[in-house]
N, C-alpha and C. Protein backbone atom coordinates (compact mmCIF):
# COMPACT_ATOMS: atom_id res chain seq x y z
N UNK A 1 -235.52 -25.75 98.58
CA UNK A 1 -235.17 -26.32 99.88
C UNK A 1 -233.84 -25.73 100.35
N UNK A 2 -233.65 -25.81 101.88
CA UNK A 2 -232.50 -24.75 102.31
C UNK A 2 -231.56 -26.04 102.74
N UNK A 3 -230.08 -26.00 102.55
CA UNK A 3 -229.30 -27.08 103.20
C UNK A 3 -228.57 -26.05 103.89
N UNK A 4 -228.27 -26.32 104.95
CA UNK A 4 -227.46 -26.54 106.02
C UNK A 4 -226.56 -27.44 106.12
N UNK A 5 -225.05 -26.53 106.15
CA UNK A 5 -223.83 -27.51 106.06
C UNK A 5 -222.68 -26.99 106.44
N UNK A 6 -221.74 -27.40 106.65
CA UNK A 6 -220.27 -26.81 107.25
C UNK A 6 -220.02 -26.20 105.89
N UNK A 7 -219.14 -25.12 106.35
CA UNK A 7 -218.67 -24.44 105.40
C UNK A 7 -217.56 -24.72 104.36
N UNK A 8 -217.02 -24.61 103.34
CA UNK A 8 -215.59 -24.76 102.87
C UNK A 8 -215.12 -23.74 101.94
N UNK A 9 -214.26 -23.90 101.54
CA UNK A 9 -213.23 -23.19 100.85
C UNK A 9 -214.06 -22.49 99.96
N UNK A 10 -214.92 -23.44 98.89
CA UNK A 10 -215.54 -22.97 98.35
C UNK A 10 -216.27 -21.73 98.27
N UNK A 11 -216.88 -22.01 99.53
CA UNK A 11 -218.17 -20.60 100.10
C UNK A 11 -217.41 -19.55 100.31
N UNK A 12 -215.99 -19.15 100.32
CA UNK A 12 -215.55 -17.91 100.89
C UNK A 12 -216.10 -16.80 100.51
N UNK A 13 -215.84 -16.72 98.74
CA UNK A 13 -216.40 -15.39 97.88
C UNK A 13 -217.72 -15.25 98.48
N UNK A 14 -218.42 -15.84 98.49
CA UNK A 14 -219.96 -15.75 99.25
C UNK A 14 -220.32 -15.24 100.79
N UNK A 15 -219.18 -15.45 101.63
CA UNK A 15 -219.35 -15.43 102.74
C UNK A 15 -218.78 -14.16 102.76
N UNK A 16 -217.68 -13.31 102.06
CA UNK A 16 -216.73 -12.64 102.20
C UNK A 16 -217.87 -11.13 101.86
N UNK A 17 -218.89 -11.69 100.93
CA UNK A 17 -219.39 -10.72 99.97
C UNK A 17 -220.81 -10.27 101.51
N UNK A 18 -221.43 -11.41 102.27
CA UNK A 18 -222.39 -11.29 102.54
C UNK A 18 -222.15 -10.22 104.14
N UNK A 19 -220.73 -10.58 104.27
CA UNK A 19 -219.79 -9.81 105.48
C UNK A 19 -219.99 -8.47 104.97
N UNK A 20 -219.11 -8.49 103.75
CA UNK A 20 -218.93 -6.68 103.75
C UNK A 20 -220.40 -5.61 103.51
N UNK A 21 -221.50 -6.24 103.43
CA UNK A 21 -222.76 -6.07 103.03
C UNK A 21 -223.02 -5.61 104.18
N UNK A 22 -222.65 -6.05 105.92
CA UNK A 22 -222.97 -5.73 106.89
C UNK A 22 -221.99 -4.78 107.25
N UNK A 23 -220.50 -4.91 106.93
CA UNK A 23 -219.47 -3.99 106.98
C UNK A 23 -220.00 -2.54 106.67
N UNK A 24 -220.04 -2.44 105.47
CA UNK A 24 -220.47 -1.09 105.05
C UNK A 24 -222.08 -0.54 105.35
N UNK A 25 -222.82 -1.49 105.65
CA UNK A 25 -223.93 -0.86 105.98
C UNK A 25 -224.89 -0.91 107.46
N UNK A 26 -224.22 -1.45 108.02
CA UNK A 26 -224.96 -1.75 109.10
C UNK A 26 -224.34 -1.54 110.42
N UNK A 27 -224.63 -1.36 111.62
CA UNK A 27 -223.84 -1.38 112.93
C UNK A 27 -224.00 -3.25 113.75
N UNK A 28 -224.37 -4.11 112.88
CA UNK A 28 -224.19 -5.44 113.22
C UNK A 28 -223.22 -5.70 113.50
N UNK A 29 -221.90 -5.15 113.29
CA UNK A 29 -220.48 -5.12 113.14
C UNK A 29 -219.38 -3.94 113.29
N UNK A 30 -218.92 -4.02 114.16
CA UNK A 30 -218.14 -2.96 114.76
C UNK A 30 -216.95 -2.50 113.61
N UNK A 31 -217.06 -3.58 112.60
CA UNK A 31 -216.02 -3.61 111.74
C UNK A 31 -216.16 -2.53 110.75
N UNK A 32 -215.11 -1.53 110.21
CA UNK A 32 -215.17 -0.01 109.34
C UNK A 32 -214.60 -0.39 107.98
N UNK A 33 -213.64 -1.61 107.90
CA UNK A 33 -213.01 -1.78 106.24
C UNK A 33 -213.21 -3.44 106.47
N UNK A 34 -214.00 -3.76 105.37
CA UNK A 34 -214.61 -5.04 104.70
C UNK A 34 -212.94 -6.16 105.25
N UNK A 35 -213.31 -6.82 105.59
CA UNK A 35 -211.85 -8.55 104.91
C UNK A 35 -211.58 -8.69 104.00
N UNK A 36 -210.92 -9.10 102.94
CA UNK A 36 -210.96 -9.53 102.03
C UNK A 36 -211.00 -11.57 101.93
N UNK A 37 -210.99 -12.40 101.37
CA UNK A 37 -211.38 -13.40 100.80
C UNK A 37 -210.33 -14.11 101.88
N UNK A 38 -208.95 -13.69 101.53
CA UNK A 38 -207.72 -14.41 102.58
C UNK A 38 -208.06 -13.84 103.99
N UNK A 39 -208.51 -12.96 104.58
CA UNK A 39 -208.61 -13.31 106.23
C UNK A 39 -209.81 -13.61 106.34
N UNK A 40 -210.92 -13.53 105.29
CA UNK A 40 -212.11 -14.31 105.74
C UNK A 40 -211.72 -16.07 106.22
N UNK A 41 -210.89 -16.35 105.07
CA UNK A 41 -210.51 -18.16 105.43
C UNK A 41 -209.54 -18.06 106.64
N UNK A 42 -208.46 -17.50 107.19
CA UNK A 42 -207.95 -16.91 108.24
C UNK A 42 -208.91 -17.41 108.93
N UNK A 43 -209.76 -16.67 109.60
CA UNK A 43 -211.03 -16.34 110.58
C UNK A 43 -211.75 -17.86 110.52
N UNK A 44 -212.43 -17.90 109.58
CA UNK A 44 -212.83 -19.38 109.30
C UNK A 44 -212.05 -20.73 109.69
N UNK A 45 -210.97 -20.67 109.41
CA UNK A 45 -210.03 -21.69 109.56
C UNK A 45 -209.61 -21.84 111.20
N UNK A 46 -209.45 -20.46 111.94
CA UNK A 46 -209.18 -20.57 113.19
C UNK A 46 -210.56 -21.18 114.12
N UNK A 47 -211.50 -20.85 113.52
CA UNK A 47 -212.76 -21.14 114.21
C UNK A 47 -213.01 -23.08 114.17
N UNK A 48 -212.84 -23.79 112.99
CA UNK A 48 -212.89 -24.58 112.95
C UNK A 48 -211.52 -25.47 113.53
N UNK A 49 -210.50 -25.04 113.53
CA UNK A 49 -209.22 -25.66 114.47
C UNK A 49 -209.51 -25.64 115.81
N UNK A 50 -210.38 -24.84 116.11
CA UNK A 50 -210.95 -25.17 117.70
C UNK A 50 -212.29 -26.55 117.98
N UNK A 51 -212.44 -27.08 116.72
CA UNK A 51 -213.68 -27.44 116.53
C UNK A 51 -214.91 -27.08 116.77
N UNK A 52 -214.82 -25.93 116.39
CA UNK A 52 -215.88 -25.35 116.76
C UNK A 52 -217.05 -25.24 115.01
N UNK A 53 -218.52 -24.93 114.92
CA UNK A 53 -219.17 -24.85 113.62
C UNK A 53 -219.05 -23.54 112.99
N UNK A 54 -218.83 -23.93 111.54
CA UNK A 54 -218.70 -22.54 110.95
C UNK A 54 -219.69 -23.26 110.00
N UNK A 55 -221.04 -22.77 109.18
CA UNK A 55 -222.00 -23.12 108.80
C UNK A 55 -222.34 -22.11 107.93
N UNK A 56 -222.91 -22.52 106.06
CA UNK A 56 -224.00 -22.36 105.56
C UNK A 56 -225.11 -22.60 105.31
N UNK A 57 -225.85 -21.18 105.01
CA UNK A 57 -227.19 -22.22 104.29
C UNK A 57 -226.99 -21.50 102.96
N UNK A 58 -227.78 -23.03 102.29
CA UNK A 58 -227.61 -22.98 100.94
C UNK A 58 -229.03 -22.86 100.35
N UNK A 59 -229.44 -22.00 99.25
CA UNK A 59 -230.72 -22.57 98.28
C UNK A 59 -230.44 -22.63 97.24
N UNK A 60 -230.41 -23.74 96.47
CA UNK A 60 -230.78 -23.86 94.61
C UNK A 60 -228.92 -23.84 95.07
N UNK A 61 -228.29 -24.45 95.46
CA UNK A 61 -226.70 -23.86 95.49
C UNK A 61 -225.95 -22.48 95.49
N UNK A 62 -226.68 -21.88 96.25
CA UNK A 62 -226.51 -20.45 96.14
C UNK A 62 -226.40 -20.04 98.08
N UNK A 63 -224.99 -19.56 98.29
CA UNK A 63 -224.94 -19.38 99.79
C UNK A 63 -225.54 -18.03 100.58
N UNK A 64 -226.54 -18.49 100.82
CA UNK A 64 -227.37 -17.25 101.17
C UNK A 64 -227.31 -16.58 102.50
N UNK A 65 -226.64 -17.06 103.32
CA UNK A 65 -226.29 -16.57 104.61
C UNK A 65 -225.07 -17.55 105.55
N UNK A 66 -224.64 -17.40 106.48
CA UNK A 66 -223.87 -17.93 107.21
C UNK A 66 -223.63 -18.02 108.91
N UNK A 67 -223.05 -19.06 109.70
CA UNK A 67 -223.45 -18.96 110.96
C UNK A 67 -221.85 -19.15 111.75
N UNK A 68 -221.47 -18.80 113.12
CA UNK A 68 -220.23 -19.97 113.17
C UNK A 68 -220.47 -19.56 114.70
N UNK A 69 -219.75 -20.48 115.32
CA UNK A 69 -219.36 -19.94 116.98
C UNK A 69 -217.82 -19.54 117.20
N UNK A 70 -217.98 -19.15 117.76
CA UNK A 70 -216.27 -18.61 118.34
C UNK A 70 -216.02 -18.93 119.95
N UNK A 71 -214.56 -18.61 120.11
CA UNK A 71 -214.89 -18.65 121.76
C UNK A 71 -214.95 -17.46 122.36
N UNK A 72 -215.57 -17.26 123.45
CA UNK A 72 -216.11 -16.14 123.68
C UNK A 72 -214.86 -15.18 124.28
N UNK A 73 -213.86 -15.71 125.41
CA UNK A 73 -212.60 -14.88 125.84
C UNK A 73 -211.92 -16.28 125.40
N UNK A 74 -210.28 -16.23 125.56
CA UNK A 74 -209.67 -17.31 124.95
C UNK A 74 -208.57 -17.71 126.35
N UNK A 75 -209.00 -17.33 127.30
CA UNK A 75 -208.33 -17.42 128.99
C UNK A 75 -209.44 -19.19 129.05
N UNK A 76 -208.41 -19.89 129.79
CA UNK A 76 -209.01 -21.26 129.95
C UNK A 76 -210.51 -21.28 130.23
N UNK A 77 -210.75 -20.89 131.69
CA UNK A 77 -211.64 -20.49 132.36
C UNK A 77 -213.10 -20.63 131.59
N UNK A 78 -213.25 -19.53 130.88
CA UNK A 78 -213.88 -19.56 129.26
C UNK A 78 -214.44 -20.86 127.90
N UNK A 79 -213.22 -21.79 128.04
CA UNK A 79 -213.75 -22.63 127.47
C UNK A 79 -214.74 -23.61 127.19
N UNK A 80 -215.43 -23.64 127.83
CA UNK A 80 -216.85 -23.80 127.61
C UNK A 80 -218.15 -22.54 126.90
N UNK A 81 -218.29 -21.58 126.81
CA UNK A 81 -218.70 -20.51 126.66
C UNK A 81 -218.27 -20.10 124.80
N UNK A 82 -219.70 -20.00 124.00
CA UNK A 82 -219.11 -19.54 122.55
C UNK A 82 -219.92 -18.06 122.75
N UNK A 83 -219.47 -17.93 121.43
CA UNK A 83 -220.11 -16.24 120.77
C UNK A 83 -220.75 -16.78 119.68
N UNK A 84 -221.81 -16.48 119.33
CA UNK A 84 -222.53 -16.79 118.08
C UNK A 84 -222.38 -15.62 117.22
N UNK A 85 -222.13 -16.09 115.95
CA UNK A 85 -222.18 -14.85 114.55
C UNK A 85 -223.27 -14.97 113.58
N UNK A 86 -224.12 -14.29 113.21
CA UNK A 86 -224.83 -14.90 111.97
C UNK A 86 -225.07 -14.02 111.19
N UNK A 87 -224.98 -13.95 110.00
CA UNK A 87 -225.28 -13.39 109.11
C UNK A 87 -226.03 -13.56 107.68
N UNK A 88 -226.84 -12.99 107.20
CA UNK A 88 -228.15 -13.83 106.52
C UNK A 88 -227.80 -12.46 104.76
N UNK A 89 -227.43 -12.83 103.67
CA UNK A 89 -227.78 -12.50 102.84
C UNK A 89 -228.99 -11.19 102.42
N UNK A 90 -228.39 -10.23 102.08
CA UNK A 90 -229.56 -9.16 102.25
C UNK A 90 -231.06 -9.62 101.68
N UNK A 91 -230.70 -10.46 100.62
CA UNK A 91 -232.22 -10.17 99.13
C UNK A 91 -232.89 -11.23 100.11
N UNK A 92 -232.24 -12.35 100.98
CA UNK A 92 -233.08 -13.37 101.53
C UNK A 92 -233.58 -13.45 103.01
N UNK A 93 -233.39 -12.13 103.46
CA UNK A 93 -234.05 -12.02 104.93
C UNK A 93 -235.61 -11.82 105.02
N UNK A 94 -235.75 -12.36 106.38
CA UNK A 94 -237.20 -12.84 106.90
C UNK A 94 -237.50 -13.62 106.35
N UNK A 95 -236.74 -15.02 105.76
CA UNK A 95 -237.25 -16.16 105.54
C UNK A 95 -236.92 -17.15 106.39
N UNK A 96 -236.77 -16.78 107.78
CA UNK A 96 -236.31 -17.76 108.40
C UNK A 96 -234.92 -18.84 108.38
N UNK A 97 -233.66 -17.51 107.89
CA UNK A 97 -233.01 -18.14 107.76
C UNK A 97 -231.52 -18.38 108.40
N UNK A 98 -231.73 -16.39 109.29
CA UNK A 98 -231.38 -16.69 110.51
C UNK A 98 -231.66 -17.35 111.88
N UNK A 99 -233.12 -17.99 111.51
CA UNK A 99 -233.38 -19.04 112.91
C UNK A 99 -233.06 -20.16 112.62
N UNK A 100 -232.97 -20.76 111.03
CA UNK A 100 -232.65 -22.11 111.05
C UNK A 100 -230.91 -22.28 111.28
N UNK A 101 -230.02 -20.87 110.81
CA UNK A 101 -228.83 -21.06 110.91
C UNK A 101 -228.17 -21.23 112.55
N UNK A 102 -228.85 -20.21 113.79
CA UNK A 102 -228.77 -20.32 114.34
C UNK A 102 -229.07 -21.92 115.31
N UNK A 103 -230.24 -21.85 115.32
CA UNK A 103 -230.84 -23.68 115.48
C UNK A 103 -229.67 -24.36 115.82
N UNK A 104 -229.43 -24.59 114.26
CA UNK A 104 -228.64 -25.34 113.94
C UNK A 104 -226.83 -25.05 114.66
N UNK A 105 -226.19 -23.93 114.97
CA UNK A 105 -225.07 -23.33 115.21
C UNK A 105 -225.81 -23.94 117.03
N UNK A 106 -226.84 -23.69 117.78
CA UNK A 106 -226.86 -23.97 119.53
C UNK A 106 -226.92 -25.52 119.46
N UNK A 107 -227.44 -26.45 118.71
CA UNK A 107 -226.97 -28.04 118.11
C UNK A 107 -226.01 -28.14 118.40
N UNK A 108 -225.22 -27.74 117.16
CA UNK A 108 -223.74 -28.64 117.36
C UNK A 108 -222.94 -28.26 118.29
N UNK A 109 -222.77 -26.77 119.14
CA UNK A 109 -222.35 -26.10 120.12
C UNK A 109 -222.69 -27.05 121.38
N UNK A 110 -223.79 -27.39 121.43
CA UNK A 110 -224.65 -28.33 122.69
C UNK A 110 -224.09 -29.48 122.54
N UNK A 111 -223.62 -30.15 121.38
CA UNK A 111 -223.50 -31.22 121.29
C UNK A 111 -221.88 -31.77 121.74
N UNK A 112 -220.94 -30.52 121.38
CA UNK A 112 -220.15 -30.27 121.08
C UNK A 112 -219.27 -29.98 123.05
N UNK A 113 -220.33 -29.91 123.54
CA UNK A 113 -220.10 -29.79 125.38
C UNK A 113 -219.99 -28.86 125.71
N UNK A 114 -220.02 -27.42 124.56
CA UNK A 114 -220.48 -25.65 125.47
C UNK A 114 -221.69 -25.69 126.21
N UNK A 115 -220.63 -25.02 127.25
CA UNK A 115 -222.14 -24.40 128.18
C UNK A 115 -223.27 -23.48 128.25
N UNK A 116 -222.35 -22.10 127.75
CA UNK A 116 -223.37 -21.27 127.16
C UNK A 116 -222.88 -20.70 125.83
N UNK A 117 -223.72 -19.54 125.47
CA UNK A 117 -223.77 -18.74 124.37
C UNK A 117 -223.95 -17.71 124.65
N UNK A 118 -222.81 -16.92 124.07
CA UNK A 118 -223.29 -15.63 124.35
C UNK A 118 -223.38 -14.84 122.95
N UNK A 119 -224.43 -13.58 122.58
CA UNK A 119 -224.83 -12.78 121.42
C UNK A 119 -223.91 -11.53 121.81
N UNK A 120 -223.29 -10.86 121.27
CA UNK A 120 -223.18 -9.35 121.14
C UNK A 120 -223.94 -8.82 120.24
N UNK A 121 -224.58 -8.03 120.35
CA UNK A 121 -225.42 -7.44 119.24
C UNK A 121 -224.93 -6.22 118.98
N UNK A 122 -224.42 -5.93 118.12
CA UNK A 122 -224.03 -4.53 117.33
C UNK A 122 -225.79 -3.76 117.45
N UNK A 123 -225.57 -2.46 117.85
CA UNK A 123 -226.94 -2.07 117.86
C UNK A 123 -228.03 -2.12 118.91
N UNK A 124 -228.47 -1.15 119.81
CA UNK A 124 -229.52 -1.65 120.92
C UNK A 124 -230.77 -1.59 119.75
N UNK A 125 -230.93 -0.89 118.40
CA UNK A 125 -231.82 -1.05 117.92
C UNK A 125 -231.99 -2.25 116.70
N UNK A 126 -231.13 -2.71 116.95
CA UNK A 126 -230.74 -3.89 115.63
C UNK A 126 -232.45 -4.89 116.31
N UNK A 127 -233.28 -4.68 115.91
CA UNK A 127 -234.54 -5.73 116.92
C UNK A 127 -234.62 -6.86 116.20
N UNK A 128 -234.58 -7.26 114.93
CA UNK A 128 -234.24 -8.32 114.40
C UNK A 128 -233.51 -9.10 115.18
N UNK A 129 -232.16 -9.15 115.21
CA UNK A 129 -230.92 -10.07 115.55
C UNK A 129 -231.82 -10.06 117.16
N UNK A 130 -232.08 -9.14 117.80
CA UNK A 130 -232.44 -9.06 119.31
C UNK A 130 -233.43 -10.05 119.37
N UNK A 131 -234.45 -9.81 118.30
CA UNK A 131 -235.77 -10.95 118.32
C UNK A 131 -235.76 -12.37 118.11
N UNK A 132 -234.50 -12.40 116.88
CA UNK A 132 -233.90 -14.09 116.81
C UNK A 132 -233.40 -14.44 117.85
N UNK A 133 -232.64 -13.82 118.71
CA UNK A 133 -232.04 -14.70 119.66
C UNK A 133 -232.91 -14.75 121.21
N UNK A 134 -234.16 -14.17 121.41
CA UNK A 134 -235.19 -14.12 122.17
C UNK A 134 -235.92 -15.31 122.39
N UNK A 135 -236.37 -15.66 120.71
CA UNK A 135 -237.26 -16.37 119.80
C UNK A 135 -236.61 -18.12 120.52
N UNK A 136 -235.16 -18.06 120.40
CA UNK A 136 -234.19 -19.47 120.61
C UNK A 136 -233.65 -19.32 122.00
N UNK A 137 -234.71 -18.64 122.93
CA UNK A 137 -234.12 -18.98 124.26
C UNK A 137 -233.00 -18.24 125.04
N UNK A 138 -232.36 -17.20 124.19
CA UNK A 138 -231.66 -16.33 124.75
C UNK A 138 -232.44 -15.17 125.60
N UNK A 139 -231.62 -14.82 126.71
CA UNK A 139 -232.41 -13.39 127.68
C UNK A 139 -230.80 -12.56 127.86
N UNK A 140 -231.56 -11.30 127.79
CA UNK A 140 -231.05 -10.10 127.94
C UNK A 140 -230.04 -10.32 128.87
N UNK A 141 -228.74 -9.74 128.83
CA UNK A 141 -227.97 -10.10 129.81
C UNK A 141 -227.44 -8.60 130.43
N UNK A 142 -227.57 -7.70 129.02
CA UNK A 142 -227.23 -6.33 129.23
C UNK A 142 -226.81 -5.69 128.17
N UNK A 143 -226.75 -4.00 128.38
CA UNK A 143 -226.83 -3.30 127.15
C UNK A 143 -225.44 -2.75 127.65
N UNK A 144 -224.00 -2.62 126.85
CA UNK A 144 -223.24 -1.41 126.71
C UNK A 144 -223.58 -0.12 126.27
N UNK A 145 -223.88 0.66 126.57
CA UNK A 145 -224.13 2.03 125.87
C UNK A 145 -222.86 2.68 125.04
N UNK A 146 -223.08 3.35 124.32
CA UNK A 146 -222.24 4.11 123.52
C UNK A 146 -220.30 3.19 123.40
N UNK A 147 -220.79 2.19 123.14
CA UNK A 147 -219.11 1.60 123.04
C UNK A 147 -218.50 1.36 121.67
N UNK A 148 -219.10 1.76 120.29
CA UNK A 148 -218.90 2.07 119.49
C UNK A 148 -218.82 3.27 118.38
N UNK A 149 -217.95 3.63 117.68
CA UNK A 149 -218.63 4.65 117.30
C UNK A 149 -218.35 4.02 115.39
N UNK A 150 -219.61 4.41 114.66
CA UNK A 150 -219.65 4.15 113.06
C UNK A 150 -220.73 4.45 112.06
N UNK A 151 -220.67 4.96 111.30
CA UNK A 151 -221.60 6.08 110.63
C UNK A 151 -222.20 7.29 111.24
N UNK A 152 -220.85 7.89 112.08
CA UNK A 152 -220.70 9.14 112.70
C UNK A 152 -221.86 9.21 114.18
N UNK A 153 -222.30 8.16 114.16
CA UNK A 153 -223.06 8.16 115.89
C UNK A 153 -222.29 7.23 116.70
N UNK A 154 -222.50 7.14 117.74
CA UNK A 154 -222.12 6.22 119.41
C UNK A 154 -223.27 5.23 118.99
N UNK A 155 -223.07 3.69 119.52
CA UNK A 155 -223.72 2.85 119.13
C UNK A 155 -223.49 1.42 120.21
N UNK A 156 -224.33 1.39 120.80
CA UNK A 156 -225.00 0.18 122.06
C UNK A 156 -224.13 -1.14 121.36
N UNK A 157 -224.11 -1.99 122.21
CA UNK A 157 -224.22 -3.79 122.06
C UNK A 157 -225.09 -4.20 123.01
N UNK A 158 -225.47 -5.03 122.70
CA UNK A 158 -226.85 -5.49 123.67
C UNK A 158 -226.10 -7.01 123.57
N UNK A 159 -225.88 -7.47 125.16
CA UNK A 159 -225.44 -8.54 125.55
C UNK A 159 -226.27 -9.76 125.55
N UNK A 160 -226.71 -10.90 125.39
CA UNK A 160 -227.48 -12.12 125.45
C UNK A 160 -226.97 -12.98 125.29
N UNK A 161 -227.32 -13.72 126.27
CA UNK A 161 -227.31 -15.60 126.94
C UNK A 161 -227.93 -16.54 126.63
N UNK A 162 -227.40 -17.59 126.54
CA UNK A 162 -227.99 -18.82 126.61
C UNK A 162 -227.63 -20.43 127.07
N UNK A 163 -228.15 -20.62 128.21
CA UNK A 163 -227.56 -22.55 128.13
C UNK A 163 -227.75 -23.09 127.48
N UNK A 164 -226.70 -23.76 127.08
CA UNK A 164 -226.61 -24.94 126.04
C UNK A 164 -226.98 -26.18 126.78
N UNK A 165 -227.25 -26.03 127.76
CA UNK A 165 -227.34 -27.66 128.71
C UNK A 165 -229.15 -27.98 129.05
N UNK A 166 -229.56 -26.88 128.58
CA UNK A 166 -231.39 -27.41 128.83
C UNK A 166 -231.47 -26.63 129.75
N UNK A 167 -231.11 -26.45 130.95
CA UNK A 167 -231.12 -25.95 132.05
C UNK A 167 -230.60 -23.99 132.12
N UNK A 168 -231.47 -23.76 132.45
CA UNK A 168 -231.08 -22.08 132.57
C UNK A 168 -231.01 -21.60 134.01
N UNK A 169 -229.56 -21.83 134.04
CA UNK A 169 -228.79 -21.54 135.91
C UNK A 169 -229.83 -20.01 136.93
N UNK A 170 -230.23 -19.51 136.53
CA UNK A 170 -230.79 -18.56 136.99
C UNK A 170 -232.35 -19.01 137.64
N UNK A 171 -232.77 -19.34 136.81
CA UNK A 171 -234.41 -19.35 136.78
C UNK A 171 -234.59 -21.17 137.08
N UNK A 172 -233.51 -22.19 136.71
CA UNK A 172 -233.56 -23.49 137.14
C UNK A 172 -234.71 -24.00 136.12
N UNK A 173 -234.63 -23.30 135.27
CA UNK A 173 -236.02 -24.10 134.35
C UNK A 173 -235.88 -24.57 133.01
N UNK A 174 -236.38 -25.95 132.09
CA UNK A 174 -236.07 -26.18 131.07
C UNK A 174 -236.26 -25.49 130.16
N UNK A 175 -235.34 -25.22 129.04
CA UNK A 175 -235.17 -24.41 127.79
C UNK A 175 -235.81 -25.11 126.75
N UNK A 176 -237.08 -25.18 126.16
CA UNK A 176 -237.49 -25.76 125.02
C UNK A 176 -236.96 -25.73 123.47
């Protein structure tokens, strides 16, 4: 069984380990040299002083992936508006465990009185992360082209939205 729970101190080594996994191998993350353990809790700690969710999931007690929101610019204006992060454990993907982390991360965000959500996606080809956040009601908002560069190519972010209020300002229609 998977729990879902705020994060703590505890989970860092876990969270720190499942980061640099995307650090070094992936364009999910613009990031070129891993965190170590102290600015992972840094990062963590600032996220939750905003009250905002920083979230695992757990199986058998074992932290297999992680979720949190951030704020999206930090100009007043903005405050309503998060960034979603998620990141899922290599050995345990496609078990559904970036949709339950997420789920769970547009919950307490909704609950919490953000308006929207916004995805950066490292990658126009990352289709995974693109398909989870499709899957939960997010739409395309837009692609940056070439605004990164890491493992020696130029590399997209693909922008995506979402209301947190039921209501999707564009189209005026309920979000299931």
């Amino acid at each position: 069984m998977t729990l879902v729970r705020t994060a703590t101190e505890l989970d860092l080594s876990s969270i720190t380990e499942i980061y640099a996994h995307y650090v070094r191998h992936s364009a999910a993350t613009f990031e070129i040299e891993a965190p170590d353990c102290v600015e992972m809790e840094r990062r963590k700690a600032q996220i939750l002083s905003q009250r905002l969710p920083y979230l695992v999931a757990e199986i058998n007690g074992r932290v297999t992936g992680y979720a949190y929101a951030g704020r999206y610019r930090m100009r007043p204006a903005y405050r309503f508006t998060v960034e979603d992060s998620v990141y899922v454990h290599p050995d345990f993907l496609g078990r559904g465990l970036g949709r339950l982390l997420l789920s769970r991360l547009i919950e307490a965000c909704a609950a919490n009185g953000c308006r929207q959500m916004i995805a950066i996606i490292g990658d126009s080809s990352n289709t995974g992360s693109i398909r989870l956040h499709e899957s939960l009601g997010f739409r395309r908002a837009g692609t940056l082209e070439a605004v990164g560069r890491k493992f020696g190519r130029w590399i997209d972010t693909v922008i995506m939205q979402r209301p947190l209020d039921g209501v999707n300002p564009e189209f005026g229609t309920e979000l299931t």
